[in-house]
N, C-alpha and C. Protein backbone atom coordinates (compact mmCIF):
# COMPACT_ATOMS: atom_id res chain seq x y z
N UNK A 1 -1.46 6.41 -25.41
CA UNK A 1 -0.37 7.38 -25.41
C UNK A 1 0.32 7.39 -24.05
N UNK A 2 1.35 7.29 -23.77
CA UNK A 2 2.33 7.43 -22.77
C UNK A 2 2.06 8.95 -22.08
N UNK A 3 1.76 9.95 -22.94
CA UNK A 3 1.40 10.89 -22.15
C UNK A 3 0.35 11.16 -21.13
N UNK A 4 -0.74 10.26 -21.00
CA UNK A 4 -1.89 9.80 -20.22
C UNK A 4 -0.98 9.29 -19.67
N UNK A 5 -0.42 8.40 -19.13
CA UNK A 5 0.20 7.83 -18.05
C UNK A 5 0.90 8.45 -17.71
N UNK A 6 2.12 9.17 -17.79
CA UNK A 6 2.68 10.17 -17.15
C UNK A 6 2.66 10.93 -16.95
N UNK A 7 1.84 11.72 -17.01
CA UNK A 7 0.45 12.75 -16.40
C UNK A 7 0.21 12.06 -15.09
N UNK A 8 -1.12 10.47 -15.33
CA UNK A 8 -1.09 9.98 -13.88
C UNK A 8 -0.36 9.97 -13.10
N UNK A 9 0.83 9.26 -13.46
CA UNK A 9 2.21 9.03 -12.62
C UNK A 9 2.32 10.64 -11.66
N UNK A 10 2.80 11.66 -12.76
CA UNK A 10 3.20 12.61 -11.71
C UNK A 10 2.02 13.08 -11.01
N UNK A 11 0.96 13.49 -11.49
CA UNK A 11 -0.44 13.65 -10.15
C UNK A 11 -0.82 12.93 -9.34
N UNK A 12 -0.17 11.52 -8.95
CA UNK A 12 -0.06 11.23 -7.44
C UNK A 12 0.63 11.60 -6.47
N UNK A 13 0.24 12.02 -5.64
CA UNK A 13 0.56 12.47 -4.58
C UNK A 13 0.22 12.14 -3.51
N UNK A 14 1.07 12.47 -2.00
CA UNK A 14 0.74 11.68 -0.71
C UNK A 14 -0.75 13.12 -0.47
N UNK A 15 -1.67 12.41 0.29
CA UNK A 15 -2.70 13.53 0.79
C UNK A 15 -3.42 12.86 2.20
N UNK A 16 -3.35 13.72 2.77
CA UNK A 16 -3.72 13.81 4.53
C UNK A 16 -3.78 15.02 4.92
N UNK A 17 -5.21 15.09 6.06
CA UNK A 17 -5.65 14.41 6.21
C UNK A 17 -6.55 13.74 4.53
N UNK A 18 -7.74 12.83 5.42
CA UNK A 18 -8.81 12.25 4.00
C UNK A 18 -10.34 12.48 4.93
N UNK A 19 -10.90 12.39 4.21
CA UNK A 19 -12.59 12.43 4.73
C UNK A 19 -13.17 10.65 4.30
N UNK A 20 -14.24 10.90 4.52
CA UNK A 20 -14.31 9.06 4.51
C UNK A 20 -15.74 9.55 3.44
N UNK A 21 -15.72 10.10 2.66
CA UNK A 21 -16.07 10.46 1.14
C UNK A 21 -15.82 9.90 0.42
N UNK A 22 -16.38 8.93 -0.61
CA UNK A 22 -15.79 8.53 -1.77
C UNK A 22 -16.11 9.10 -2.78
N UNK A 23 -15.49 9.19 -4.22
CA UNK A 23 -15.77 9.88 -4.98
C UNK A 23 -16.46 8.83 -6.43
N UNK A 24 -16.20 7.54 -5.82
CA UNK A 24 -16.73 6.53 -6.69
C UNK A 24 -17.11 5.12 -6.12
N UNK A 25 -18.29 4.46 -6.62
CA UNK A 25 -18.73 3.60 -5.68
C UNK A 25 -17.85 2.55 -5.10
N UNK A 26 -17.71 1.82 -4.27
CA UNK A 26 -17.20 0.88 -3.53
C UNK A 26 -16.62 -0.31 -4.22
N UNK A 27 -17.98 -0.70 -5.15
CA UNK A 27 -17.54 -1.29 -5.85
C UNK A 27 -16.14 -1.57 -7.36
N UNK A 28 -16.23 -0.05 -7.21
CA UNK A 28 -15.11 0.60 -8.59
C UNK A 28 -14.02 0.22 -7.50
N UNK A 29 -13.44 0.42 -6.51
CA UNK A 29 -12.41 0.62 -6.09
C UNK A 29 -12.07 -1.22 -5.62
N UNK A 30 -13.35 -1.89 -5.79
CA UNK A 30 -13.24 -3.60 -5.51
C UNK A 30 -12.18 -4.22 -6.92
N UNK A 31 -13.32 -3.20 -8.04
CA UNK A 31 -12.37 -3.76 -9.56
C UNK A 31 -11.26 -3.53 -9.55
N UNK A 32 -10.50 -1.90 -9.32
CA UNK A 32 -9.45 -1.59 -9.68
C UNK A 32 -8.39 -2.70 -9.20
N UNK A 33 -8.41 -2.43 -7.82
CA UNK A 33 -7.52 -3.25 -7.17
C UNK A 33 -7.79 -5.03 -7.34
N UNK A 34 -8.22 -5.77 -8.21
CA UNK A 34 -8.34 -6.69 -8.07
C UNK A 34 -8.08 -6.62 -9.55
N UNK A 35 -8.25 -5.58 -10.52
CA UNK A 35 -7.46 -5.98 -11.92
C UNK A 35 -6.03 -5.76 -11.82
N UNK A 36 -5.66 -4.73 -11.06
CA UNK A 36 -4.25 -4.65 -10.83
C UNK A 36 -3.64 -5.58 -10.41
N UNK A 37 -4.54 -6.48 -9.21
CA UNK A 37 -3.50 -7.56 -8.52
C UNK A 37 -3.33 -8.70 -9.62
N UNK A 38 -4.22 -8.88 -11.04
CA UNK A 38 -3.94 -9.44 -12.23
C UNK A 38 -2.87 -9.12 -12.57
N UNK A 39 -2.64 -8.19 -13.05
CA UNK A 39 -2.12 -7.64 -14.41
C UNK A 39 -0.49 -7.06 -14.12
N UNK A 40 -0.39 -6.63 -12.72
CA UNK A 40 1.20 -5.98 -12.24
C UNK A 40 1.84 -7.80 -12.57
N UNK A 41 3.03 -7.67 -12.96
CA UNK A 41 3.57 -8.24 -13.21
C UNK A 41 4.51 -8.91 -12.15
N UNK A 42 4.64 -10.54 -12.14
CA UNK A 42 5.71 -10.71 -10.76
C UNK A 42 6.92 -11.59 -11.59
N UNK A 43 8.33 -11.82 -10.74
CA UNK A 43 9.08 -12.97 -11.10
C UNK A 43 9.02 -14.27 -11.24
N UNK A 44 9.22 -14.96 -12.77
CA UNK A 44 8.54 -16.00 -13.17
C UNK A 44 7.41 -15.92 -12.71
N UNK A 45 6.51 -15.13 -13.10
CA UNK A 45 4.93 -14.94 -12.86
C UNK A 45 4.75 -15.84 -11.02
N UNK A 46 4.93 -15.44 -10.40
CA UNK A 46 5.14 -16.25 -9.19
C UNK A 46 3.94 -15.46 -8.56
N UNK A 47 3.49 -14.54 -8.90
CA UNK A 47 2.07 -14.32 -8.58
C UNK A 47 1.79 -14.53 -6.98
N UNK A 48 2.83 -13.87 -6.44
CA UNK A 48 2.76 -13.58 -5.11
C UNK A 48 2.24 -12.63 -4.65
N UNK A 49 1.62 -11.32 -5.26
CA UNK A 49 0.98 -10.15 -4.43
C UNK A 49 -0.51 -10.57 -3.51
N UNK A 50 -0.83 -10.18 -3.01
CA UNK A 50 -1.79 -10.64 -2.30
C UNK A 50 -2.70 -9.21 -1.34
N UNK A 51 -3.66 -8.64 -1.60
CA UNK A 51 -4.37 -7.51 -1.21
C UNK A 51 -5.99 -7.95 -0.27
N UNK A 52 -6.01 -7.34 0.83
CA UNK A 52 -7.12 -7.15 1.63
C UNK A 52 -7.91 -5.83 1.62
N UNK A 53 -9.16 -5.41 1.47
CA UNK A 53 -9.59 -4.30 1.18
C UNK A 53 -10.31 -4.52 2.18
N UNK A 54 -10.25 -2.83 2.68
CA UNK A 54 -11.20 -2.99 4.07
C UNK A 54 -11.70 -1.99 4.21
N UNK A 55 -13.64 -1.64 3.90
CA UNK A 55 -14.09 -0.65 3.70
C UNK A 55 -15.08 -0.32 4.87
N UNK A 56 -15.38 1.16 4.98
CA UNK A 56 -16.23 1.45 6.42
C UNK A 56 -15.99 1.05 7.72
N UNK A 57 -16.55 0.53 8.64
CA UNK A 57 -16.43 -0.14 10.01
C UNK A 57 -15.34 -0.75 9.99
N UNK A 58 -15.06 -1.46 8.87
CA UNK A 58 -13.68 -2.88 8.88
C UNK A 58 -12.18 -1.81 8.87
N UNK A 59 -12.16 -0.93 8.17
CA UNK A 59 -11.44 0.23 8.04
C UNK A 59 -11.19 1.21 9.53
N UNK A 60 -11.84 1.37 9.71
CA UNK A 60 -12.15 1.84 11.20
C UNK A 60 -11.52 0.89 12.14
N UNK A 61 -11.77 -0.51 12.41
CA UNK A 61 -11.41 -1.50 12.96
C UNK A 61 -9.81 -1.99 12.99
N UNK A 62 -9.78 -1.30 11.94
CA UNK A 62 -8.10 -1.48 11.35
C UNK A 62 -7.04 -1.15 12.38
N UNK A 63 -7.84 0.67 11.89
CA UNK A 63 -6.99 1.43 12.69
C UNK A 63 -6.66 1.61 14.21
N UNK A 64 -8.20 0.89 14.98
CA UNK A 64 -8.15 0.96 16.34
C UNK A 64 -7.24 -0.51 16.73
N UNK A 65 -7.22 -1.34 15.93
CA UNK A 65 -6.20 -2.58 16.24
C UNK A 65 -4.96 -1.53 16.11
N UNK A 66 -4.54 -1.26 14.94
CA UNK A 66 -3.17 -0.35 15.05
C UNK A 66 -2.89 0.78 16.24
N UNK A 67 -3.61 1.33 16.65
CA UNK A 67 -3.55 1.86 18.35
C UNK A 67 -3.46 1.23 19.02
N UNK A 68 -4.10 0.68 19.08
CA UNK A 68 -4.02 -0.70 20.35
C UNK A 68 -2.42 -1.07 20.53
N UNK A 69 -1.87 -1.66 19.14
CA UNK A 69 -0.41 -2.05 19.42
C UNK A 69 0.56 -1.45 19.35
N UNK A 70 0.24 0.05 19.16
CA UNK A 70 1.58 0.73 19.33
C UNK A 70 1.34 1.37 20.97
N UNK A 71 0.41 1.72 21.38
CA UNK A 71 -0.07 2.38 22.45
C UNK A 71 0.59 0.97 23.89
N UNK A 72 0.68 -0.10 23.10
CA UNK A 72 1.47 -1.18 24.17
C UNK A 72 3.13 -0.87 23.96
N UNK A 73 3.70 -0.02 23.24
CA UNK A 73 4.65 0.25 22.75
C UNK A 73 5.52 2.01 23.18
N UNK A 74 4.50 2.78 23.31
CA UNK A 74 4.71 4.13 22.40
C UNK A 74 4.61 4.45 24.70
N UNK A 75 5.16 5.21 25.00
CA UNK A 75 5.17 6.06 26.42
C UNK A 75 3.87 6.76 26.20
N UNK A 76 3.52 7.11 27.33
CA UNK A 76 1.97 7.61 27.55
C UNK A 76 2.42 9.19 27.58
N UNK A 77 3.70 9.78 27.79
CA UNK A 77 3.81 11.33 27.33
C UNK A 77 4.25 11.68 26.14
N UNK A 78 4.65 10.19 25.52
CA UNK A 78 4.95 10.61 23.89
C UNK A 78 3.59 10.22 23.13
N UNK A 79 2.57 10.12 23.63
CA UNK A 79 1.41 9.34 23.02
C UNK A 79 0.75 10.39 21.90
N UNK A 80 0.26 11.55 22.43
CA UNK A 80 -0.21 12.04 21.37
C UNK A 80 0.25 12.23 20.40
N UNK A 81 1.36 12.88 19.79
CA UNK A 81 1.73 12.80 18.29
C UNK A 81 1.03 11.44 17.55
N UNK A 82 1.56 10.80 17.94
CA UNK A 82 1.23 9.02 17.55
C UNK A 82 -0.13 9.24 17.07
N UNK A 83 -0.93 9.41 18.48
CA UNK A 83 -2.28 9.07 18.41
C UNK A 83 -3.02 9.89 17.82
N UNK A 84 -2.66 11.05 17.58
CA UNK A 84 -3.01 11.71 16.24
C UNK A 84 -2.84 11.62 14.78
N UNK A 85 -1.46 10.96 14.68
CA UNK A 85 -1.22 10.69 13.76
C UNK A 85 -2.47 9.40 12.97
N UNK A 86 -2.37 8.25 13.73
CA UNK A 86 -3.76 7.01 13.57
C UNK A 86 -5.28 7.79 13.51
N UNK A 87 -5.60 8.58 13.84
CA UNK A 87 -6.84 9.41 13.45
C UNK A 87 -6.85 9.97 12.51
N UNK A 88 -5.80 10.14 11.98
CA UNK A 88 -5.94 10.95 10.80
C UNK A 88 -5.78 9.63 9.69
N UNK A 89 -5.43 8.71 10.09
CA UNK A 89 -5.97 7.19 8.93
C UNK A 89 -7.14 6.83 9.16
N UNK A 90 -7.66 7.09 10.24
CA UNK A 90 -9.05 6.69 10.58
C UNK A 90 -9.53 7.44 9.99
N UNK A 91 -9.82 8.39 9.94
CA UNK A 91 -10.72 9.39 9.41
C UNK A 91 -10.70 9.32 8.08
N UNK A 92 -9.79 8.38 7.19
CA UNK A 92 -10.31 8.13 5.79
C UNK A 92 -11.11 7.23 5.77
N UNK A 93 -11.52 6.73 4.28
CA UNK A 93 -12.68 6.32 3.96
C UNK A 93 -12.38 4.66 3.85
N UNK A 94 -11.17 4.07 3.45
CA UNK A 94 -10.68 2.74 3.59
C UNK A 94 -8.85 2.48 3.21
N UNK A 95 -8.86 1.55 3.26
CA UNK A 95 -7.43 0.89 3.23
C UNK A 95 -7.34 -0.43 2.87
N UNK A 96 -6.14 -0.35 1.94
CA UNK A 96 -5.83 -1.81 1.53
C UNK A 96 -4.76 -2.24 1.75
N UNK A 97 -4.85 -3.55 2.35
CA UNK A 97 -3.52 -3.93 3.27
C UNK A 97 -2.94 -4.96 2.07
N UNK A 98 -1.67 -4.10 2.26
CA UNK A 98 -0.70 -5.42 0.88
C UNK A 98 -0.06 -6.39 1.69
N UNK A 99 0.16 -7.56 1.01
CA UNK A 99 0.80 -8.65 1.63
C UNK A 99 1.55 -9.51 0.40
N UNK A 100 2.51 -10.10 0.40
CA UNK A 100 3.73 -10.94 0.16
C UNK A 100 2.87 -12.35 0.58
N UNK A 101 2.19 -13.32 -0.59
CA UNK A 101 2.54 -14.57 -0.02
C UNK A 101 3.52 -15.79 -0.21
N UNK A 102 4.43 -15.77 1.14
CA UNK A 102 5.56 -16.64 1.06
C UNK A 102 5.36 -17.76 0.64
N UNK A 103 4.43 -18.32 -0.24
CA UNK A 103 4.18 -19.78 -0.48
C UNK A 103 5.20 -20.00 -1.54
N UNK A 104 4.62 -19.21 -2.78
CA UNK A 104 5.46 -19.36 -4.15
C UNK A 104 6.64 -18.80 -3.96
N UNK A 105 7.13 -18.06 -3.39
CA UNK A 105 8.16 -17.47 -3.11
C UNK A 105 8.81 -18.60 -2.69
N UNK A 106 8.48 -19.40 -1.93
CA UNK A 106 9.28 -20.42 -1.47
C UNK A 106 9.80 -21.69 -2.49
N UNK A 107 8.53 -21.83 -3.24
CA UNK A 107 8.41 -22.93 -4.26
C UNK A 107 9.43 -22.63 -5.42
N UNK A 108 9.58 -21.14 -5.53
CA UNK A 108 10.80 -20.97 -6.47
C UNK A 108 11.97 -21.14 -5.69
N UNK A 109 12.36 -20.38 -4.90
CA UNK A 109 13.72 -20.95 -4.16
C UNK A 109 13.96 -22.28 -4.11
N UNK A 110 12.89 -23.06 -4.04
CA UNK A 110 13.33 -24.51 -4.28
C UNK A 110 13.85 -25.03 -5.21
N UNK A 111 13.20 -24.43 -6.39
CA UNK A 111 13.40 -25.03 -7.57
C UNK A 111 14.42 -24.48 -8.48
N UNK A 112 14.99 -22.90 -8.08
CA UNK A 112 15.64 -22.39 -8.35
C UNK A 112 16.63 -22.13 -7.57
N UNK A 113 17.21 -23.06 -7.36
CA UNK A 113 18.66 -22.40 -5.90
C UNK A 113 19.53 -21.63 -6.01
N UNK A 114 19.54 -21.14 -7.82
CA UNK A 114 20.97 -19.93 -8.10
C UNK A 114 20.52 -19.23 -7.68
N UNK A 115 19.02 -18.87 -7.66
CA UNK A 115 18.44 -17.47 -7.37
C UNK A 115 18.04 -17.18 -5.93
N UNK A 116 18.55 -17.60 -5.40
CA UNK A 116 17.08 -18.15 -4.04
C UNK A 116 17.17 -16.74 -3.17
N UNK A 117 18.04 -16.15 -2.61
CA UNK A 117 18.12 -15.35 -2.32
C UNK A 117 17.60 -14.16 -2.81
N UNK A 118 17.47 -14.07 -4.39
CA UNK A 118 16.94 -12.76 -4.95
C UNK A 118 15.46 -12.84 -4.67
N UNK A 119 14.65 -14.26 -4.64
CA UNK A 119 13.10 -14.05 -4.93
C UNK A 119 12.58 -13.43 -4.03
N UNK A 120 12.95 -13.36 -2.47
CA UNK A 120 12.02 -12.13 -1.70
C UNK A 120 12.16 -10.83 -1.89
N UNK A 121 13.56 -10.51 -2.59
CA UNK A 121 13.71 -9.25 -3.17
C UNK A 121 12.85 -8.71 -4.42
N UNK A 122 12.62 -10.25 -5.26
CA UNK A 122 11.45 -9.83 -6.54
C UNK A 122 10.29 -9.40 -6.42
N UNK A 123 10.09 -10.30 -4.88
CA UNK A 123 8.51 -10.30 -4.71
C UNK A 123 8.09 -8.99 -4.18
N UNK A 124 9.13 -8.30 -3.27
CA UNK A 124 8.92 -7.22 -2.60
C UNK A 124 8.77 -6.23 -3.80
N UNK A 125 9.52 -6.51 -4.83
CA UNK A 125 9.21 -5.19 -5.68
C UNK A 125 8.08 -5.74 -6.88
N UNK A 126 7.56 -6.74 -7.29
CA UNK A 126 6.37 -6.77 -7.55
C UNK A 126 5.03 -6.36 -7.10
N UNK A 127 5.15 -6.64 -5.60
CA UNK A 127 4.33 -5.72 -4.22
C UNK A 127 4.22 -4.17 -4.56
N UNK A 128 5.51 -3.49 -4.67
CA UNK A 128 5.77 -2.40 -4.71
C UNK A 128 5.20 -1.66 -5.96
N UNK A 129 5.41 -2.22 -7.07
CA UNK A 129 4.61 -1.59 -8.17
C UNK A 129 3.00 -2.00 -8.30
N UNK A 130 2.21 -3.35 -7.63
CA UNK A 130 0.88 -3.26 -7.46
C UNK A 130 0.75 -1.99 -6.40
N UNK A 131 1.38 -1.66 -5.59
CA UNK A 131 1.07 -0.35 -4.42
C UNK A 131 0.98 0.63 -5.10
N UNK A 132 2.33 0.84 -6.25
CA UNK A 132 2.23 2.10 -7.13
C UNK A 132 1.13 2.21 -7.75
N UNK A 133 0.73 1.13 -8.31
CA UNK A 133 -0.18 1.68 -9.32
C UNK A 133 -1.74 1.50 -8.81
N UNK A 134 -1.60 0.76 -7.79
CA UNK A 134 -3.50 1.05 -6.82
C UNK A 134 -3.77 2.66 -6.57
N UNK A 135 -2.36 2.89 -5.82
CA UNK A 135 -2.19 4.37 -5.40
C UNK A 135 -2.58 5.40 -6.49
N UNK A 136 -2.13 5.23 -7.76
CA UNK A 136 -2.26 6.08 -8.74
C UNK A 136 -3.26 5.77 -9.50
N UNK A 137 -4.71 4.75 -9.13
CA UNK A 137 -5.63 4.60 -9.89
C UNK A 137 -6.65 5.27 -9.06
N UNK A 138 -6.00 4.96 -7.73
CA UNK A 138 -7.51 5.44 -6.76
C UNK A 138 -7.25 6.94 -6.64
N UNK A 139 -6.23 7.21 -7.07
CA UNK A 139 -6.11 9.07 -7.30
C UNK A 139 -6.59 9.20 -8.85
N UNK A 140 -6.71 8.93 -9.78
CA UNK A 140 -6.66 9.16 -10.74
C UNK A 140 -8.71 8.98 -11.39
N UNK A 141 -8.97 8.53 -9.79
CA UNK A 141 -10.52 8.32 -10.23
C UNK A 141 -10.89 9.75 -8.81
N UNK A 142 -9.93 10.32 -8.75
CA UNK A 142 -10.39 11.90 -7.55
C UNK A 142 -10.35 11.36 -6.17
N UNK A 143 -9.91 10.39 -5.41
CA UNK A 143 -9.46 10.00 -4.46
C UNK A 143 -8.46 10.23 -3.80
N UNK A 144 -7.47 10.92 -2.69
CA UNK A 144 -6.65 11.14 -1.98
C UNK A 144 -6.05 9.50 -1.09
N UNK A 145 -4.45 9.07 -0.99
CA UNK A 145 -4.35 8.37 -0.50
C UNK A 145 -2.95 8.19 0.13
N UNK A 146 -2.29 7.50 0.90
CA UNK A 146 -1.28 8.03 1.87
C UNK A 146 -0.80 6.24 1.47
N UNK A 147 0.37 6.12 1.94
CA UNK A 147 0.77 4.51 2.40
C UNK A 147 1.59 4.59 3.33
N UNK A 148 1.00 3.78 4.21
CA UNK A 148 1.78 3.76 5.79
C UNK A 148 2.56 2.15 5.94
N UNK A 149 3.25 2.03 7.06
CA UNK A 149 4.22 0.95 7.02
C UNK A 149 4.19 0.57 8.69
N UNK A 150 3.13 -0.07 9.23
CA UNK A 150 2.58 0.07 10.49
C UNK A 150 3.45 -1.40 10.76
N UNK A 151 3.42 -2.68 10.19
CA UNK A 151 3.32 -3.51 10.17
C UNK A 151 5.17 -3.91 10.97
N UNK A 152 5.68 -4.39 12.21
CA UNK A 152 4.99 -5.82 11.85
C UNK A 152 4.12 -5.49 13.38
N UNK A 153 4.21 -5.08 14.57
CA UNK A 153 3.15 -4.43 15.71
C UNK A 153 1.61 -4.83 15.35
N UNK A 154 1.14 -4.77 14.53
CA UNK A 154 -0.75 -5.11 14.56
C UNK A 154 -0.53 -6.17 13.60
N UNK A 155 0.74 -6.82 13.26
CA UNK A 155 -0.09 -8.15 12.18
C UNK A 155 -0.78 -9.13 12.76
N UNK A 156 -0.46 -9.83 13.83
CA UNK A 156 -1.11 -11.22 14.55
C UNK A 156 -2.41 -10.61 14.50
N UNK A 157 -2.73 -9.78 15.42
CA UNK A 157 -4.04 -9.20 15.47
C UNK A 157 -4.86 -9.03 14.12
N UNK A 158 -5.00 -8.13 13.26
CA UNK A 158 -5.02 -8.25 11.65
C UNK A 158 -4.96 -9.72 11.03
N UNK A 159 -4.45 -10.81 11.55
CA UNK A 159 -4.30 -12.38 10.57
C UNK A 159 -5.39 -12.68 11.48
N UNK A 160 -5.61 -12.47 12.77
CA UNK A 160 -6.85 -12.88 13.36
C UNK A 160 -7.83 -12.67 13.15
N UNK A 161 -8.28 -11.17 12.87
CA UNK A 161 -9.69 -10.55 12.94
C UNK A 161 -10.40 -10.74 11.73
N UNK A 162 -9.40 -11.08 10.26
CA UNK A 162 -9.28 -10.87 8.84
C UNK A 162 -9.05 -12.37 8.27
N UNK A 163 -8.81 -12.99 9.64
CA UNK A 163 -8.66 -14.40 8.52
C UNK A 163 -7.56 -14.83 7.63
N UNK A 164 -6.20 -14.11 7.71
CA UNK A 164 -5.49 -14.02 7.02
C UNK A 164 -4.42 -15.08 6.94
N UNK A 165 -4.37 -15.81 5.43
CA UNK A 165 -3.47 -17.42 5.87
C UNK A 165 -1.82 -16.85 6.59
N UNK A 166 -1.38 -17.90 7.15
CA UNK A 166 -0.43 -17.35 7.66
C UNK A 166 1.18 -17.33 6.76
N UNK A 167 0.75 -17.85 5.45
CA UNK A 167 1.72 -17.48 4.67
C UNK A 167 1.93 -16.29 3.80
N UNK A 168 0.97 -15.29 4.56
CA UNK A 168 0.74 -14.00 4.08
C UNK A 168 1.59 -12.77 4.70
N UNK A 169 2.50 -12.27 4.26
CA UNK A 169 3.36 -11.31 5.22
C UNK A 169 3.12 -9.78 4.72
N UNK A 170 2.17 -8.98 5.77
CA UNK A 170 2.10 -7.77 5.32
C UNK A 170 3.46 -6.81 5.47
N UNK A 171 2.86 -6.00 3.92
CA UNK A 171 4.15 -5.11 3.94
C UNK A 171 4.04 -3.55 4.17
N UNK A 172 2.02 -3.42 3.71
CA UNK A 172 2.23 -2.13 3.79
C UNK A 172 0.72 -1.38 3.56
N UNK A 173 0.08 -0.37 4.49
CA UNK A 173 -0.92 -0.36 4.37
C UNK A 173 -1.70 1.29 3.51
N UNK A 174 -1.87 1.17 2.26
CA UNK A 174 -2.89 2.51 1.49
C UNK A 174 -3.91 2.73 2.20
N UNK A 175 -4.23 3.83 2.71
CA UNK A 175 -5.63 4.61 3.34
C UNK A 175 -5.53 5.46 1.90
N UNK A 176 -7.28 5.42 1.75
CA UNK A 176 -7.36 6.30 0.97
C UNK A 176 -9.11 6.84 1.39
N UNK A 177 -9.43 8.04 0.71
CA UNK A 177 -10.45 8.59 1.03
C UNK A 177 -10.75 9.98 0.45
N UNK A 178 -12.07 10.77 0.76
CA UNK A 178 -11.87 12.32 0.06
C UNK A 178 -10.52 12.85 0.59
N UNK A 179 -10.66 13.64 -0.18
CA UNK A 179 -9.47 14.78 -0.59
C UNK A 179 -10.03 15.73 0.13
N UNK A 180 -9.41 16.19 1.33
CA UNK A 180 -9.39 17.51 2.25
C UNK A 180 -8.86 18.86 1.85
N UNK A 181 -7.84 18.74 0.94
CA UNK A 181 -6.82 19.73 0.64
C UNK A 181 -6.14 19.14 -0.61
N UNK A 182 -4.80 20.54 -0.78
CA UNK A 182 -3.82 20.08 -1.62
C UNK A 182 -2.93 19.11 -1.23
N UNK A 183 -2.22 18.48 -1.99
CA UNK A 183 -0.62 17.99 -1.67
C UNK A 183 -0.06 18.97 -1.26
N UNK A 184 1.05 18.46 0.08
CA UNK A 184 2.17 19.27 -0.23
C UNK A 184 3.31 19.50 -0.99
N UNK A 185 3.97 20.40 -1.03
CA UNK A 185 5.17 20.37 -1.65
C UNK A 185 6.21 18.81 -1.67
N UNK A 186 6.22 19.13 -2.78
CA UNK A 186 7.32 17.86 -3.56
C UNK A 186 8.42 18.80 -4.19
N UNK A 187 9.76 18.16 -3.16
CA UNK A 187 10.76 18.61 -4.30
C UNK A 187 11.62 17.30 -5.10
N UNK A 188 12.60 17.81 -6.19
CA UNK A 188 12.84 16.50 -6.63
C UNK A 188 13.90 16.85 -7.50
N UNK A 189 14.89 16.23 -7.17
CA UNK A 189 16.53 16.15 -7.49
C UNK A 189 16.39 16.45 -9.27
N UNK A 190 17.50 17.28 -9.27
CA UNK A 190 17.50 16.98 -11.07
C UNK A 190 17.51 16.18 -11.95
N UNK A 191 16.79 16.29 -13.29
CA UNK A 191 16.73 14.67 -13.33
C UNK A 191 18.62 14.14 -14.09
N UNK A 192 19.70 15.68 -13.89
CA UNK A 192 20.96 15.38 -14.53
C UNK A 192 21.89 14.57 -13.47
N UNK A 193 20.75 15.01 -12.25
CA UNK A 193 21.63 14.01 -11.41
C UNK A 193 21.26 12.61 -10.99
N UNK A 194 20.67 12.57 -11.53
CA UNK A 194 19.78 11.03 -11.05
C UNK A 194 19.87 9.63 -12.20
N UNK A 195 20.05 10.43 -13.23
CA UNK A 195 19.45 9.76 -14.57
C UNK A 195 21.13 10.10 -15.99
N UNK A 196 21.58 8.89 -16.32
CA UNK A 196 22.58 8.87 -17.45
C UNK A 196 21.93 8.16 -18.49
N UNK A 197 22.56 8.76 -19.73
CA UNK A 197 22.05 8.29 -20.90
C UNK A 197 23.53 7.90 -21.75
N UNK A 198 23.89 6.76 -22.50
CA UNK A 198 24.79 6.74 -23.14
C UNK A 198 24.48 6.01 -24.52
N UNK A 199 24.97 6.59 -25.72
CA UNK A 199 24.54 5.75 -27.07
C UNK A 199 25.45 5.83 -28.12
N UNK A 200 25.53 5.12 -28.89
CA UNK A 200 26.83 5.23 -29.77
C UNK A 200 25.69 5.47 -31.17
């Protein structure tokens, strides 16, 4: 029923802080995201999404690389906001770093030159709906989770520590973990203004 899913859909929500609590084993959150990176759909199946999961210590490790490179960046009297802000990703329970690999992406532009220009635009939004829907599985099993956009400042570092081929371009990183609290407030345009319907 469509009503189970759009139920999920709208009970995701952004949540921060997170506790580093899980509410289901390690392993459940290995499946989800690795049936999703199946099953989301890409252009001409080009099967470009590409996901790193990084749980406990490695998670932790993440985030202190991501200090590290903004803190080479960020003024030392504007620092705290910042550096509060990265503790409060730390302090969840893990994160999965999405990535774009430019291989096939490329292999179609080759082969397809009317399009060539659109395929990093496909791929980005094939990316975008595996994010949606990790986001809304790992909430939907009582998990809290945020998506941050740290990248591109800690990638070299991250392709180093992680091994990551270099035709891999991160786009965007899910922390997720216990649930501290509520969501906040969501507001959201009417749907008369957003949305036309026409039928003869």
């Amino acid at each position: 029923m469509a009503a189970t899913l759009l139920k999920l859909i709208k009970d995701r929500r952004t949540y921060y802080p997170l506790s580093k609590d899980l509410t289901i084993p390690a392993s459940r959150i290995e499946e989800i995201v690795g049936q999703l990176i199946t099953d989301v759909p890409s252009s001409f199946n080009s099967q470009s999404n590409r996901a790193v999961l990084l749980l406990g210590a490695e998670h932790d490790k993440l985030w202190d690389i991501t200090s590290d490179a903004l803190r080479a960046v960020v003024p030392e009297e504007n620092w705290k906001p910042t550096g509060d802000k990265l503790a409060l990703f730390k302090g969840g329970a893990g994160t999965v770093l999405f990535f774009v690999d430019e291989e096939p992406v490329k292999e179609l532009q080759k082969n397809f030159a009317l399009y060539a220009d659109k395929f990093p635009v496909w791929a980005d939004q094939s990316l975008g709906m595996l994010q949606f829907a990790v986001w809304t599985a790992l909430e939907a099993e009582g998990l809290g989770a945020n998506l941050q956009h740290y990248n591109p400042l800690p990638d070299a570092k991250i392709a180093e520590t992680w091994k990551i081929p270099a035709s891999w371009k991160l786009n965007a990183q899910l922390v997720f973990g216990g649930r501290t609290g509520e969501a906040g407030p969501k507001e959201s345009k009417p749907v008369s203004e957003v949305f036309k319907v026409h039928s003869s």
